[in-house]
Protein backbone atom coordinates (compact mmCIF):
# COMPACT_ATOMS: atom_id res chain seq x y z
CA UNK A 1 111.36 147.19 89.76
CA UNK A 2 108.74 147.45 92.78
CA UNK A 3 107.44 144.02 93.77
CA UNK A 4 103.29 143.99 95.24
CA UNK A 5 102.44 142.04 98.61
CA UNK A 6 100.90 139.82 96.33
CA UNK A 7 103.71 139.07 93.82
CA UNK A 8 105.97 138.85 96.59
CA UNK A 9 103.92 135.75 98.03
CA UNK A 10 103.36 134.20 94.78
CA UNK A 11 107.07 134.40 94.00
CA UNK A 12 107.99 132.89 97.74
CA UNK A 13 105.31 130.01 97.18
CA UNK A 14 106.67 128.75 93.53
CA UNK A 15 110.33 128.98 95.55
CA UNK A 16 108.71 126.85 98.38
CA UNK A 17 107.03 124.46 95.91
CA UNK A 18 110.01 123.61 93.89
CA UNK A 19 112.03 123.12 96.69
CA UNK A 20 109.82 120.64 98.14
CA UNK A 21 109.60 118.89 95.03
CA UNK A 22 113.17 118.17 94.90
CA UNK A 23 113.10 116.98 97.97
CA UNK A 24 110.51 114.54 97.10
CA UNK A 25 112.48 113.55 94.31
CA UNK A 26 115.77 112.72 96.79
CA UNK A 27 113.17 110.38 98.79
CA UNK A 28 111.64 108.72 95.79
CA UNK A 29 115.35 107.20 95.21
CA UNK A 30 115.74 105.40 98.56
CA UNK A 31 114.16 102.34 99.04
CA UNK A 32 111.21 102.05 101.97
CA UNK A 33 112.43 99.78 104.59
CA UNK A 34 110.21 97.69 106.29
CA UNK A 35 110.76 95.13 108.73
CA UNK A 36 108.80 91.88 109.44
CA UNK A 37 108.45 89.66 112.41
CA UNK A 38 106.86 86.13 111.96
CA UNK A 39 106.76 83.15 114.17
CA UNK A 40 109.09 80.40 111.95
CA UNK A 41 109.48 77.86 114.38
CA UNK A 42 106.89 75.95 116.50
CA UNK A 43 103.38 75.54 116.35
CA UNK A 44 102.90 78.65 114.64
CA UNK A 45 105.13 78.53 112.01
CA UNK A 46 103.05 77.85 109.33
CA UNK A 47 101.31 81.36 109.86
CA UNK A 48 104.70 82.95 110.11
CA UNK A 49 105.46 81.46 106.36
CA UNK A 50 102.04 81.99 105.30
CA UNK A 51 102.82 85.79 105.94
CA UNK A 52 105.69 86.42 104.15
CA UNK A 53 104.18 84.30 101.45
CA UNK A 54 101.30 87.06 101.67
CA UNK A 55 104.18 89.75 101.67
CA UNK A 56 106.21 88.82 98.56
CA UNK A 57 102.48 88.40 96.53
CA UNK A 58 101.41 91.98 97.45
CA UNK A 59 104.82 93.28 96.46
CA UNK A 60 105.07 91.18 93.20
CA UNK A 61 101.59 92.36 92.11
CA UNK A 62 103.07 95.91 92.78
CA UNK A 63 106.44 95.61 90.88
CA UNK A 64 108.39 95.74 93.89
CA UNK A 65 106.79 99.47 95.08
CA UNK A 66 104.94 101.28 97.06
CA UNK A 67 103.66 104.87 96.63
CA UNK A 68 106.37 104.99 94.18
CA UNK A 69 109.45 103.80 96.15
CA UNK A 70 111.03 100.29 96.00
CA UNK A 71 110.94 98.59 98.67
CA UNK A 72 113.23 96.41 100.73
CA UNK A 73 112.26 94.06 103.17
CA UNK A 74 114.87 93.74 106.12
């Protein structure tokens, strides 16, 4: 069986798509880490509460994710 230019790139692009999608689906199990820094003592630590206040709302409202992943705040 004699495979055309054309069949040869179609084949190599579904091989190239479905390995990226399992990749994607490795990454969708790990959480996103993101890390905050706030003022929490002094005159400004009212803001720095106020923040992660603002933080834990957005990610409540979200169930916890963003573009799919959970997330963990560190």
């Amino acid at each position: 069986m004699t495979f055309t230019k054309r069949q040869a790139i179609a084949a190599l692009g579904l091989a190239g798509l479905g390995a990226f999608g399992a990749l994607g689906a490795a990454h969708a199990a790990e959480p996103l880490r993101i890390g905050l820094i706030a003022t929490y003592s002094g005159p400004y630590a009212d803001y720095g509460r106020q923040f992660d206040a603002g933080i834990a709302l957005f990610l409540k409202e979200r169930k916890g994710q963003i573009a799919g992943r959970p997330v963990e705040i560190i």
